[in-house]
C-alpha atoms as a PDB file:
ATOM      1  CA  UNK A   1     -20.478  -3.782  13.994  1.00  0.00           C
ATOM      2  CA  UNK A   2     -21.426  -6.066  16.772  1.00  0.00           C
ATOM      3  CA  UNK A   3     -25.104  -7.358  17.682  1.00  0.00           C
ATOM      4  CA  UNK A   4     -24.554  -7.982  21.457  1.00  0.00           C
ATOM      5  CA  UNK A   5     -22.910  -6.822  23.919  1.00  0.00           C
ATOM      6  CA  UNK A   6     -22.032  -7.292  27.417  1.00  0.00           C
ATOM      7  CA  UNK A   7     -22.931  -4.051  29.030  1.00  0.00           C
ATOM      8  CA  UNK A   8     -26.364  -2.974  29.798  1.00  0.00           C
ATOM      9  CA  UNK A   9     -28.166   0.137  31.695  1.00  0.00           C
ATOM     10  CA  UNK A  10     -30.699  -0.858  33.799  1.00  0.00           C
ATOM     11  CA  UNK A  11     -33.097   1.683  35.843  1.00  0.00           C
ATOM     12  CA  UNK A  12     -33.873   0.552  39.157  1.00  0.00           C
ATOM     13  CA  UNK A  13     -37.479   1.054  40.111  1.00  0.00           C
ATOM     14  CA  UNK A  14     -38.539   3.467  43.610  1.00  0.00           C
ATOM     15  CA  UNK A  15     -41.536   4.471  42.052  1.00  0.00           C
ATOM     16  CA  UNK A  16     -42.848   1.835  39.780  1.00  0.00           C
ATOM     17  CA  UNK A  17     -46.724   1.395  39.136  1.00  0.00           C
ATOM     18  CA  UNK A  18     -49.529   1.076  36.129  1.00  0.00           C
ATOM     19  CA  UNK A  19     -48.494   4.676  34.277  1.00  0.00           C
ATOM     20  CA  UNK A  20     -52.411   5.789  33.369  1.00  0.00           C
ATOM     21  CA  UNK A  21     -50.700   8.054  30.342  1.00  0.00           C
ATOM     22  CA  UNK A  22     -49.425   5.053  28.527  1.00  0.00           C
ATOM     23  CA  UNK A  23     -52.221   2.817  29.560  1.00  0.00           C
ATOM     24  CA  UNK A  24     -53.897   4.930  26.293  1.00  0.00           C
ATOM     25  CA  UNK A  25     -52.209   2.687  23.282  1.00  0.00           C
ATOM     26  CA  UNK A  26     -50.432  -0.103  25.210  1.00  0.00           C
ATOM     27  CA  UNK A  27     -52.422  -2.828  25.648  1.00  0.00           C
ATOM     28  CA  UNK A  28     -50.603  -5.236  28.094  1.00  0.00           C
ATOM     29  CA  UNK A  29     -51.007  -2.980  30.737  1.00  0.00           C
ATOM     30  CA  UNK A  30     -53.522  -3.965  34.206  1.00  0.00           C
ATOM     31  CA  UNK A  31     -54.688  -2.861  36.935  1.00  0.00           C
ATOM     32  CA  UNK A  32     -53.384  -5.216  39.991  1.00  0.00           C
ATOM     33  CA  UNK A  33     -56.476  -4.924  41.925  1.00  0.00           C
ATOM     34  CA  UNK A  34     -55.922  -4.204  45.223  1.00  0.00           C
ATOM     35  CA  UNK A  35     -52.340  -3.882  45.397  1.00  0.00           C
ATOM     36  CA  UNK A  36     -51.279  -0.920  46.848  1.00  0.00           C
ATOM     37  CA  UNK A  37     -48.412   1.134  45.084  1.00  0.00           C
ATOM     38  CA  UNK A  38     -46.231   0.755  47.739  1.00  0.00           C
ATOM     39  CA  UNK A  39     -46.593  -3.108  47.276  1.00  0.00           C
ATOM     40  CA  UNK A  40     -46.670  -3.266  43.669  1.00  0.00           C
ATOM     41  CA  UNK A  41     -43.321  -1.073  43.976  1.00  0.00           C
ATOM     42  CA  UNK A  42     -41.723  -3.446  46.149  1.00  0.00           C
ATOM     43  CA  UNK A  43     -42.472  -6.783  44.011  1.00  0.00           C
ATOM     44  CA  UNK A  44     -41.069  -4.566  41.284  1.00  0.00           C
ATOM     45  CA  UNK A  45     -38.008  -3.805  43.366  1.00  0.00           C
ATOM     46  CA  UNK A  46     -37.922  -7.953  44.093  1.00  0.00           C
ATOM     47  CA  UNK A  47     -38.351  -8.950  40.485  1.00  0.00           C
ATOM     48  CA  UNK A  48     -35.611  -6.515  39.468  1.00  0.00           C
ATOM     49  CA  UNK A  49     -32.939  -7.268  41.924  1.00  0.00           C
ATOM     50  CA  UNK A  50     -33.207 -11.113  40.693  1.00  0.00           C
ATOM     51  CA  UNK A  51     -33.394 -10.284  37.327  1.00  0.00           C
ATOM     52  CA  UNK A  52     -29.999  -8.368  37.893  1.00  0.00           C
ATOM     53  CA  UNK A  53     -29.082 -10.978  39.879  1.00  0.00           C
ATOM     54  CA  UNK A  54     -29.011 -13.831  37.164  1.00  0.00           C
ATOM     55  CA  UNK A  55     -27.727 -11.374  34.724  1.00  0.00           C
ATOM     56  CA  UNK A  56     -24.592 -10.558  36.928  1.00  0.00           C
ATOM     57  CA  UNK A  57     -24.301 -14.359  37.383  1.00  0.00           C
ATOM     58  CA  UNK A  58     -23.604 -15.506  34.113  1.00  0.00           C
ATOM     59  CA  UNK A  59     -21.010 -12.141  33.693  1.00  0.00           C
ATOM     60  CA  UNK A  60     -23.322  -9.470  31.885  1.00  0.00           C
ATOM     61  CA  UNK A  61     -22.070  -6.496  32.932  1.00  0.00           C
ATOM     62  CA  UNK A  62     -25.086  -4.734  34.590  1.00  0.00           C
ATOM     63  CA  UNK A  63     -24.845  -0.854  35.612  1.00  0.00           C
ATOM     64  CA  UNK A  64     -27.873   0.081  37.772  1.00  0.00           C
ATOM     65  CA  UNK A  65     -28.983   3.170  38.256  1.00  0.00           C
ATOM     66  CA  UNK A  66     -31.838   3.960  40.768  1.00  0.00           C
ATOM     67  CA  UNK A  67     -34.807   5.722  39.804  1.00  0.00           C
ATOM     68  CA  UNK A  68     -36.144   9.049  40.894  1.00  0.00           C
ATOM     69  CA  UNK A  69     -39.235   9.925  43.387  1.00  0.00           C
ATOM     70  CA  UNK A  70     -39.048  13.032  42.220  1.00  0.00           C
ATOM     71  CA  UNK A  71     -39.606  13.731  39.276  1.00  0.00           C
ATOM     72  CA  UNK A  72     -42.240  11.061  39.396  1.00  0.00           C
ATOM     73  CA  UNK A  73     -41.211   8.766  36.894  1.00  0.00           C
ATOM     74  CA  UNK A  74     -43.626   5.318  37.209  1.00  0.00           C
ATOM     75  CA  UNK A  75     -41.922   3.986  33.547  1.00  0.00           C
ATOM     76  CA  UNK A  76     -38.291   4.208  34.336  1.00  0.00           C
ATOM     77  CA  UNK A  77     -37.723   0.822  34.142  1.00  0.00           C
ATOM     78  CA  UNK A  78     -37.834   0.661  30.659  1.00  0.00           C
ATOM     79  CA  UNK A  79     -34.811   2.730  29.700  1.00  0.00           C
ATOM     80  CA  UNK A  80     -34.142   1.622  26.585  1.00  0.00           C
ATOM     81  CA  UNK A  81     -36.882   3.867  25.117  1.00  0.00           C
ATOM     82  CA  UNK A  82     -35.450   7.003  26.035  1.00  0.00           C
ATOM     83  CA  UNK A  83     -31.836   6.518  25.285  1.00  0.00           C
ATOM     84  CA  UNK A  84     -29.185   4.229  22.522  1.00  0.00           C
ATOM     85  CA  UNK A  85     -25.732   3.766  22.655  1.00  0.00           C
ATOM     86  CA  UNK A  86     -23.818   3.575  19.306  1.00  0.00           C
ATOM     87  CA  UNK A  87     -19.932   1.456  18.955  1.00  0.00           C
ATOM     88  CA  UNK A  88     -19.551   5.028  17.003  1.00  0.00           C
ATOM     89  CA  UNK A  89     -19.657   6.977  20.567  1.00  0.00           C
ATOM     90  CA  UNK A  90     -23.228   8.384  19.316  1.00  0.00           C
ATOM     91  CA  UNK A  91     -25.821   8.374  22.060  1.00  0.00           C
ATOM     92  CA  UNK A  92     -29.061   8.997  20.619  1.00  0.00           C
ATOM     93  CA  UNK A  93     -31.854  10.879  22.509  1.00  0.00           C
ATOM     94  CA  UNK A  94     -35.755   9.952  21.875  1.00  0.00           C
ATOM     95  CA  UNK A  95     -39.047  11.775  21.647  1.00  0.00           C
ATOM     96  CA  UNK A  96     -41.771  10.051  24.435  1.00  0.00           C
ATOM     97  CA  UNK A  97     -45.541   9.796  23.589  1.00  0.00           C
ATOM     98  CA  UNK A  98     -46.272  10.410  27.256  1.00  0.00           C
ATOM     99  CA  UNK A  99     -45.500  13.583  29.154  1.00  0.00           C
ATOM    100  CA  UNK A 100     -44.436  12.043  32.231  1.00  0.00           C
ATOM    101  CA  UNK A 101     -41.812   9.665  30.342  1.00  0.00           C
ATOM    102  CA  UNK A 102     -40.083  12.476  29.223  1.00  0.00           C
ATOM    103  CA  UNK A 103     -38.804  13.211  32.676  1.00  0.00           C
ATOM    104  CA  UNK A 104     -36.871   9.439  32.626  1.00  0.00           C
ATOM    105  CA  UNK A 105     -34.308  11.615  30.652  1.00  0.00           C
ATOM    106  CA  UNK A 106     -31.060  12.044  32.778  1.00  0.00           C
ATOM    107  CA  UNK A 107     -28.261  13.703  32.037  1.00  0.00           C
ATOM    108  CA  UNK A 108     -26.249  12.448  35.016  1.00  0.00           C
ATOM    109  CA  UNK A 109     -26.303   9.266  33.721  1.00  0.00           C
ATOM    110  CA  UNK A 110     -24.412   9.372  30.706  1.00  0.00           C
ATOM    111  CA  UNK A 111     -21.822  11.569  33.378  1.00  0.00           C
ATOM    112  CA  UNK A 112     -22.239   8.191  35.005  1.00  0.00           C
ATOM    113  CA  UNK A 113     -21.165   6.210  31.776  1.00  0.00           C
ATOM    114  CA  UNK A 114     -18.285   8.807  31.439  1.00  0.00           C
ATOM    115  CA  UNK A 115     -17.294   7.921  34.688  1.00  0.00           C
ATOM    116  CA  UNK A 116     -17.279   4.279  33.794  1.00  0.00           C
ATOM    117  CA  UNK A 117     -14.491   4.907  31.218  1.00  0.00           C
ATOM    118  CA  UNK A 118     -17.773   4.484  28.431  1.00  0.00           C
ATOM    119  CA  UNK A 119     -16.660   7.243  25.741  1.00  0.00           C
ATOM    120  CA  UNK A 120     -19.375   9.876  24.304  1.00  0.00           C
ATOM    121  CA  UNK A 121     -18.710  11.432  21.646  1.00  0.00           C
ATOM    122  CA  UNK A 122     -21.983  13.078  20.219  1.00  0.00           C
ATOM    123  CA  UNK A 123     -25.445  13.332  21.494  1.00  0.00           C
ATOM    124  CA  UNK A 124     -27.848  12.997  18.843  1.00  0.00           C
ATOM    125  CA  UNK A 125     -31.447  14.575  19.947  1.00  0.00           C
ATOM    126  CA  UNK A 126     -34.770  14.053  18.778  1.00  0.00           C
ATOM    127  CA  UNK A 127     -36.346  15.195  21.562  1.00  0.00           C
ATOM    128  CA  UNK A 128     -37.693  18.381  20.017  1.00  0.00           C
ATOM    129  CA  UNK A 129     -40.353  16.887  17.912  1.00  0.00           C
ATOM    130  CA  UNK A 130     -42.046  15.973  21.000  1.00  0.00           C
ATOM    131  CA  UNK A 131     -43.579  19.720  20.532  1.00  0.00           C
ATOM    132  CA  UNK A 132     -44.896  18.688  17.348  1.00  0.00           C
ATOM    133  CA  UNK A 133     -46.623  15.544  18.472  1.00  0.00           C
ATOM    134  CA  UNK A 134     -44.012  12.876  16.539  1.00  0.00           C
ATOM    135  CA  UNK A 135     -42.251  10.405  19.023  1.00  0.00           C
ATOM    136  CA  UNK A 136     -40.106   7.243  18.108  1.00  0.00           C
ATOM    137  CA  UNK A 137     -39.339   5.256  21.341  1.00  0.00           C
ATOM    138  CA  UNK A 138     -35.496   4.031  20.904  1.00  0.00           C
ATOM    139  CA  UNK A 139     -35.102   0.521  20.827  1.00  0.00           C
ATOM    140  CA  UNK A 140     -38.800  -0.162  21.486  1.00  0.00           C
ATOM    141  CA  UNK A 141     -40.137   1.258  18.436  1.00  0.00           C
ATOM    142  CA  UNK A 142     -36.541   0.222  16.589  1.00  0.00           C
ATOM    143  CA  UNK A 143     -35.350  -2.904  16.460  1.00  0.00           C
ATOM    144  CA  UNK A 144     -31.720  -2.776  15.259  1.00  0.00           C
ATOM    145  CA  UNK A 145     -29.576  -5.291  13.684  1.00  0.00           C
ATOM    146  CA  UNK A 146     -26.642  -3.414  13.837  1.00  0.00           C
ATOM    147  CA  UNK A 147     -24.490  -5.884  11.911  1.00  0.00           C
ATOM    148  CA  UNK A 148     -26.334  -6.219   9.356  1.00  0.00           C
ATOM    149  CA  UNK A 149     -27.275  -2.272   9.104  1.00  0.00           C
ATOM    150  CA  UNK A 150     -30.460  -2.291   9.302  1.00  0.00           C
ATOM    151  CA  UNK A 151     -33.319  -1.303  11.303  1.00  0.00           C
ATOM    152  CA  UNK A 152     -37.183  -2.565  11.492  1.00  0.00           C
ATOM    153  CA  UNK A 153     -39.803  -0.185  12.913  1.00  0.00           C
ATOM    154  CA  UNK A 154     -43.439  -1.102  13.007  1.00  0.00           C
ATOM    155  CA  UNK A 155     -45.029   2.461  12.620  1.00  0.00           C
ATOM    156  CA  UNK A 156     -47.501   3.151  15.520  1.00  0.00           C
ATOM    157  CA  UNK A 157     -48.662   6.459  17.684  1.00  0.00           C
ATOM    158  CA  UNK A 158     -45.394   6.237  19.103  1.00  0.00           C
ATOM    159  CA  UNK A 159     -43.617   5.645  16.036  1.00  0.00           C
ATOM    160  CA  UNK A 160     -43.215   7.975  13.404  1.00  0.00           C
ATOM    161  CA  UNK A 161     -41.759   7.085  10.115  1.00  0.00           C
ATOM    162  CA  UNK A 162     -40.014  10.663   8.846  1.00  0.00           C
ATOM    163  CA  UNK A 163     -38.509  10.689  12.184  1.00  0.00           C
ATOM    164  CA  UNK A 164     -37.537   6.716  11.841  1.00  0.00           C
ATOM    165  CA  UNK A 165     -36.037   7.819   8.599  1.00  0.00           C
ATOM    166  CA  UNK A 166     -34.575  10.621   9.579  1.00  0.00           C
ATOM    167  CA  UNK A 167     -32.882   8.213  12.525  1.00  0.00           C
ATOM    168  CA  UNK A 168     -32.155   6.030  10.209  1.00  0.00           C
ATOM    169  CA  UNK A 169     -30.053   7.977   7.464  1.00  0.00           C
ATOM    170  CA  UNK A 170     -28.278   9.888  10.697  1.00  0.00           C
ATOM    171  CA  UNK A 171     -27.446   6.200  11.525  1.00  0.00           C
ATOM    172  CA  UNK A 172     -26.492   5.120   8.291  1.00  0.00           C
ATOM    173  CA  UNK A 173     -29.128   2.545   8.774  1.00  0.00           C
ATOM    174  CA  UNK A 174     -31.361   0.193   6.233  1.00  0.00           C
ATOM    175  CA  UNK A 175     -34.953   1.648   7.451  1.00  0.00           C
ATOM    176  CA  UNK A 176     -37.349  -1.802   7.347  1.00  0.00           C
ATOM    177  CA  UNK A 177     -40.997  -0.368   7.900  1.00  0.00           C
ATOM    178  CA  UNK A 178     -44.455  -1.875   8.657  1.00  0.00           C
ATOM    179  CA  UNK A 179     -47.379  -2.158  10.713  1.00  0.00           C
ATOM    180  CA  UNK A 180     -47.862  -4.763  13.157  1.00  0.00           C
ATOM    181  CA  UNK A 181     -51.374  -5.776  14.909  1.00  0.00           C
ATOM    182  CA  UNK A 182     -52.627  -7.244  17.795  1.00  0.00           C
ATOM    183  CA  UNK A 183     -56.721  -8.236  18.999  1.00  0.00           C
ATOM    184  CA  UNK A 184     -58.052  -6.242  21.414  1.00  0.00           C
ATOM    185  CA  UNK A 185     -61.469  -7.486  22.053  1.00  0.00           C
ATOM    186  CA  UNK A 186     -62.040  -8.313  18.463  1.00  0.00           C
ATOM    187  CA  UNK A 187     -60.514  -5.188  16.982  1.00  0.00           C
ATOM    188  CA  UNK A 188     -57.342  -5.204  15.048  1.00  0.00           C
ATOM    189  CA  UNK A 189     -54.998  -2.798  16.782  1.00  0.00           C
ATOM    190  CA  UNK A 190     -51.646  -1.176  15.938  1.00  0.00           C
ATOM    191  CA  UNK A 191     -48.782  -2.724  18.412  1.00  0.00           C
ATOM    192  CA  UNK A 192     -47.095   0.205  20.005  1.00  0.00           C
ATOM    193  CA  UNK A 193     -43.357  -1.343  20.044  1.00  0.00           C
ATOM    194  CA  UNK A 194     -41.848  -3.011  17.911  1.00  0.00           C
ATOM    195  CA  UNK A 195     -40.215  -4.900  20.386  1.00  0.00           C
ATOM    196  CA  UNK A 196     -42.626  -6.766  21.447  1.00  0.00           C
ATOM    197  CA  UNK A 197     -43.575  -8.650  18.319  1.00  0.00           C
ATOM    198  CA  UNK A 198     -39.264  -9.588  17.226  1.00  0.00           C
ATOM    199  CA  UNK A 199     -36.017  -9.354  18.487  1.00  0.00           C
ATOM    200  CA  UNK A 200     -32.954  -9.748  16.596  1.00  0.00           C
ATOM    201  CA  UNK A 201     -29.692 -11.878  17.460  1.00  0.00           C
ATOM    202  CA  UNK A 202     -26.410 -12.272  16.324  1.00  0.00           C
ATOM    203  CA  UNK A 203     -27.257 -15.533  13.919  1.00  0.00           C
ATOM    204  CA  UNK A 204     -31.507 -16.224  14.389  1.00  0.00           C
ATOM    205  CA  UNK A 205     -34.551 -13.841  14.806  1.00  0.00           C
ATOM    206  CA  UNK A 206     -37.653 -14.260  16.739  1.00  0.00           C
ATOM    207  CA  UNK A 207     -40.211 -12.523  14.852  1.00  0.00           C
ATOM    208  CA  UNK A 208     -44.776 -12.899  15.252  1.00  0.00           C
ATOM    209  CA  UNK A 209     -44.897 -12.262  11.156  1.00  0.00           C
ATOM    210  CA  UNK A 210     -48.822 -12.987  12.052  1.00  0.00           C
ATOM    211  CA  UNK A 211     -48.718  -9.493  13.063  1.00  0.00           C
ATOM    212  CA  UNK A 212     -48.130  -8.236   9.629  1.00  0.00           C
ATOM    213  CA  UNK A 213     -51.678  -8.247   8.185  1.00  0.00           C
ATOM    214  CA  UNK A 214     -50.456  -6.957   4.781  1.00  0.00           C
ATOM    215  CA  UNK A 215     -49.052 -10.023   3.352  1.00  0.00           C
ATOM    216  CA  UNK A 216     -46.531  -7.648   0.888  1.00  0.00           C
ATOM    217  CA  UNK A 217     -44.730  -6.473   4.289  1.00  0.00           C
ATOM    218  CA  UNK A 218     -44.559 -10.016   6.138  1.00  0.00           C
ATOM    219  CA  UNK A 219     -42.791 -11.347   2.865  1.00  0.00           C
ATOM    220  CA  UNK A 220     -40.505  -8.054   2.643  1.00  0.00           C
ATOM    221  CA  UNK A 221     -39.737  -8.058   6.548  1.00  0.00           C
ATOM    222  CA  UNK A 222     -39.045 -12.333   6.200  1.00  0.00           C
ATOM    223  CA  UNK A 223     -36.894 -11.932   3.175  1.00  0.00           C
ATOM    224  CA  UNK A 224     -34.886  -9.098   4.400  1.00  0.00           C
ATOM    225  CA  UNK A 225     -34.019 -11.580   7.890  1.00  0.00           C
ATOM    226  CA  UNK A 226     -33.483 -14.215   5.574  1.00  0.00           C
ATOM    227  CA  UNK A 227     -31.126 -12.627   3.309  1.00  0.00           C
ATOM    228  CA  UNK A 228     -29.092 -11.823   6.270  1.00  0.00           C
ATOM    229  CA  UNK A 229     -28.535 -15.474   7.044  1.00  0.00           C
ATOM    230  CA  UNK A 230     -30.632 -15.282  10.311  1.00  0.00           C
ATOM    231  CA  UNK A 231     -32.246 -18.438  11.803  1.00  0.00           C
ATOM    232  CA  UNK A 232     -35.994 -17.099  11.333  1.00  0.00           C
ATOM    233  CA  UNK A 233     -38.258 -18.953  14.616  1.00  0.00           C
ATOM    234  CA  UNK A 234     -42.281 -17.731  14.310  1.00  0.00           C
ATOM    235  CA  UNK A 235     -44.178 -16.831  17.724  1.00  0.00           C
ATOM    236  CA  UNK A 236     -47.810 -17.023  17.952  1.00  0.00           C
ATOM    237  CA  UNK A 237     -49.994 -13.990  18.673  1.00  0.00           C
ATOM    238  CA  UNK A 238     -51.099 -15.713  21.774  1.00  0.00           C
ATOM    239  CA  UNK A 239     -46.970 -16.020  22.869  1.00  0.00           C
ATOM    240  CA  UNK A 240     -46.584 -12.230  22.241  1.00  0.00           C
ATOM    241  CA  UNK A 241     -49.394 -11.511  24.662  1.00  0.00           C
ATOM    242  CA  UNK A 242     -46.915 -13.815  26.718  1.00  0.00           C
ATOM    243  CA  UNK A 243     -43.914 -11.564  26.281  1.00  0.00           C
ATOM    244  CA  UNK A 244     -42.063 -13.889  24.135  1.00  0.00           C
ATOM    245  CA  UNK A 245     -41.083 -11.342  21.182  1.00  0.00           C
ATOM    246  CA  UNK A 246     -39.382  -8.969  23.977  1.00  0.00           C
ATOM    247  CA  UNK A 247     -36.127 -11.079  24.576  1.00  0.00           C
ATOM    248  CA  UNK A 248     -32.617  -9.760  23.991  1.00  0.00           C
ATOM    249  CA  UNK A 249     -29.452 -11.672  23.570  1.00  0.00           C
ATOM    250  CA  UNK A 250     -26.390 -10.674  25.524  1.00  0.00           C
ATOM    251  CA  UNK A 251     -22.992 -11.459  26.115  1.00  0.00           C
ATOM    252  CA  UNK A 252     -21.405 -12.773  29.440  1.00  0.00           C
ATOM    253  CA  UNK A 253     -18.185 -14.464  30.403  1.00  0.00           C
ATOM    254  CA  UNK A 254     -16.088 -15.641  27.961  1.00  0.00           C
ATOM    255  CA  UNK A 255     -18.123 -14.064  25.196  1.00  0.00           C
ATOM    256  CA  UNK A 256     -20.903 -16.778  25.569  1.00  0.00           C
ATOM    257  CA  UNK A 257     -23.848 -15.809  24.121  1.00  0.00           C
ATOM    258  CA  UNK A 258     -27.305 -15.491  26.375  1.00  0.00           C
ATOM    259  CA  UNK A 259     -30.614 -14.660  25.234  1.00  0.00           C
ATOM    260  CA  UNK A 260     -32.775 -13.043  27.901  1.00  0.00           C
ATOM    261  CA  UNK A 261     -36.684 -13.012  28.515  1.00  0.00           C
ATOM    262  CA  UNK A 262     -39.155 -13.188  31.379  1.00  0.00           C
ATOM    263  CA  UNK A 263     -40.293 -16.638  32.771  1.00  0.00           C
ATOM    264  CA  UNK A 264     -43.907 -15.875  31.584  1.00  0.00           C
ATOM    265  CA  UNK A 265     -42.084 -15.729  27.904  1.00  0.00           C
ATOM    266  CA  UNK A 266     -40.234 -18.729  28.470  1.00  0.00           C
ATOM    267  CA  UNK A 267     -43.459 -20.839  29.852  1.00  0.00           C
ATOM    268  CA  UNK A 268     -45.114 -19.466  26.903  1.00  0.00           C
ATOM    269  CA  UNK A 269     -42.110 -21.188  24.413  1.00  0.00           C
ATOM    270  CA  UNK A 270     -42.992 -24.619  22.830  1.00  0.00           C
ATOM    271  CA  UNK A 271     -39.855 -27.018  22.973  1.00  0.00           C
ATOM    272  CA  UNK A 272     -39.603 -27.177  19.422  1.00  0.00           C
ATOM    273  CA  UNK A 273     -38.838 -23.137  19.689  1.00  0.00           C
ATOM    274  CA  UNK A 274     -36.612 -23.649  22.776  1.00  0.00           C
ATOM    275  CA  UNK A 275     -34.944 -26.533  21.229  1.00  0.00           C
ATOM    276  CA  UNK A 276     -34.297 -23.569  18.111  1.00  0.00           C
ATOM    277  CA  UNK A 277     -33.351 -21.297  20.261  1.00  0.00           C
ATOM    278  CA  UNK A 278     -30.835 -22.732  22.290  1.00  0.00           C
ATOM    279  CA  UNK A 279     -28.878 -23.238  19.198  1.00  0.00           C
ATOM    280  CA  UNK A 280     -27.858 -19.789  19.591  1.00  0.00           C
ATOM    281  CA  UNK A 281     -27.784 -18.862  22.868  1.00  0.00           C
ATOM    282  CA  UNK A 282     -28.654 -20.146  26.167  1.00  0.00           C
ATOM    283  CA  UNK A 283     -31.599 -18.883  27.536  1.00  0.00           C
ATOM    284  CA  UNK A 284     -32.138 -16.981  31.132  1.00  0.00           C
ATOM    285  CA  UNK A 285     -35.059 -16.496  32.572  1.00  0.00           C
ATOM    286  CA  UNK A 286     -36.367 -14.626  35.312  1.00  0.00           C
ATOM    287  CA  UNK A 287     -39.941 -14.193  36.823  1.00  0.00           C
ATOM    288  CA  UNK A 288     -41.266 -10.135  35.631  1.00  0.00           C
ATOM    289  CA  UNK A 289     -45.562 -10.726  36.706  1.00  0.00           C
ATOM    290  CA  UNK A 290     -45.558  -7.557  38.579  1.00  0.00           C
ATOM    291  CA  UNK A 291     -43.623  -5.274  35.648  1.00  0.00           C
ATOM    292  CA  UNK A 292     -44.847  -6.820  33.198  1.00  0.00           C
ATOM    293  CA  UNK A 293     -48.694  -6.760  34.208  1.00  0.00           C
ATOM    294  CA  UNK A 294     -48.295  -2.682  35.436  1.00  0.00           C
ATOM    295  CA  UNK A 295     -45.519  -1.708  32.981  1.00  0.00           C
ATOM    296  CA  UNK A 296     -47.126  -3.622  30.041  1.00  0.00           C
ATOM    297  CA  UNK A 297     -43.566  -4.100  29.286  1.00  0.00           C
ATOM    298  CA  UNK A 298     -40.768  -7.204  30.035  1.00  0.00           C
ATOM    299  CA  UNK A 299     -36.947  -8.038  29.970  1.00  0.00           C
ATOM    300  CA  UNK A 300     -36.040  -6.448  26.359  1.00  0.00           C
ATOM    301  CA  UNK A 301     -37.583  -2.975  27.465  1.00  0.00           C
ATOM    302  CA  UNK A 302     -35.797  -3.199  31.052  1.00  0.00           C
ATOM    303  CA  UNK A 303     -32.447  -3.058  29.335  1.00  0.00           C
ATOM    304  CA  UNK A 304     -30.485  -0.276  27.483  1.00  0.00           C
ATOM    305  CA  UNK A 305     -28.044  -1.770  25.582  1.00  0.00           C
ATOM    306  CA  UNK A 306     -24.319  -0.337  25.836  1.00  0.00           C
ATOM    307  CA  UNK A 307     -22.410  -0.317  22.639  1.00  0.00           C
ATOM    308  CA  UNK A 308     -20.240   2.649  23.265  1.00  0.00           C
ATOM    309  CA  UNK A 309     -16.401   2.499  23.264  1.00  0.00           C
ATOM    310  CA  UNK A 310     -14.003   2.077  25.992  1.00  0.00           C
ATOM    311  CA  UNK A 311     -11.370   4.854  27.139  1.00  0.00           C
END
């Protein structure tokens, strides 16, 4: 199985602003005072064009799908919660925390995909435990290392662990689980992806293990990276408030390998950790203040990964 790949789904955003339903348990989130929606939509429509831009530049494959205004859908950007795509043909369908993400769900775009010469085989749905109150937000609340068959889920509101399980053994997956914190005004708070706090590459893995307050699941989540050979390069709390655990590394031209995060991630990156870094993968960078500051997410959560075969 392969980490990376080169093609990614990426939402573009017509209706983009601070979503007051997630605002409840994500904590990067703010309110851009005085910005009206139709300006903080068009910085978002800016920042995402260039972001594209660089990615299409160094030969990521990029397919970009607009957004909707109706359904009103302020999260779309962050496609990668709602949807996975497996080298198996599997495309797996996730259960949202809020009401209004549930509407990102599109079936025309996987008719898209199909268009695309992308091959789907199966659609595997959770979507149905949404009526039950259990969510697990794809590759936000999963990180996968799909080479290694395994995945890490730090359990949270929108996180569920009999549904990461259940995920995980329809996946044939390793299920890694924990709970990861952040400081909100003094108080020790669950994170609510685990993206945000580690990605996983091909040969290292960016990981805040200051997060894990129980010292029994930092040394089980740090051994299990280790075992797997993986370059392990710690983050400060302070540089996940920054963005810097929600990077992804892709493939471009020639196979070369890129990692991607937001300039406010990078900025955030001592050169000791850069230096690391670009060991594995040369870094792109692109500047996210507007999405990231209303969508309380950044680059990992813009992009959902395509792994699925070719006709």
């Amino acid at each position: 199985m392969k980490q990376t790949t080169n093609s990614i789904l990426m939402i573009r955003p017509v209706a983009f602003r601070m979503n007051e339903q997630t605002a409840v348990n994500n904590y990067y989130q703010k309110v851009l005072d005085g910005l009206l929606p139709a300006t903080v939509n068009a910085k978002a429509q800016q920042e995402f064009d260039a972001f594209v831009a660089k990615l299409s530049a160094v030969g990521v494959n990029v397919i970009v799908v607009d957004g909707t205004l109706e359904p009103d859908t302020p999260d779309s950007i962050f496609p990668n919660n709602w949807i996975s795509f497996h080298e198996n043909g599997d495309v797996a369908l996730y259960p949202m925390f809020a009401e209004n993400r549930r509407l990102e769900r599109r079936e025309e775009i996987l008719d898209l995909l199909e268009d695309k010469n992308f091959r789907i085989d199966n659609i595997v749905d959770y979507t149905e435990a949404e009526t039950d109150n259990y969510f697990l937000e794809g590759t936000g609340s999963v990180v996968l290392d799909r080479a290694n068959g395994k995945a890490y889920c730090a359990l949270s509101p929108r996180a569920d662990e009999e549904l990461f399980i259940e995920f995980c053994e329809d996946f044939d997956l390793n299920p890694i689980i924990f709970e990861a914190f952040q400081t909100v005004n003094g108080e020790r708070k669950l994170i609510y992806h685990t993206n945000v706090m580690m990605c996983i590459g091909a040969t290292f893995a960016v990981i805040c293990s200051d997060c894990i307050d129980d010292k029994k699941e930092r040394k089980m989540v740090l051994e299990s990276l280790k075992q797997d050979g993986k370059e392990i390069i710690l983050i400060t709390e302070n540089q996940v408030n920054n963005f810097a655990g929600n990077m992804l590394e892709v493939r471009g031209d020639n196979d070369k390998r890129y990692l991607i995060m937001s300039a406010a991630a990078q900025q955030s990156l001592t050169e000791k950790q850069i230096a690391q870094l670009e060991k594995h993968a040369e870094i792109v960078s692109s500047s996210l203040d507007t999405i990231e500051a209303c969508g309380g997410g950044s680059a990992r959560c813009m992009m959902a990964e395509i792994f699925l075969p070719e006709n």
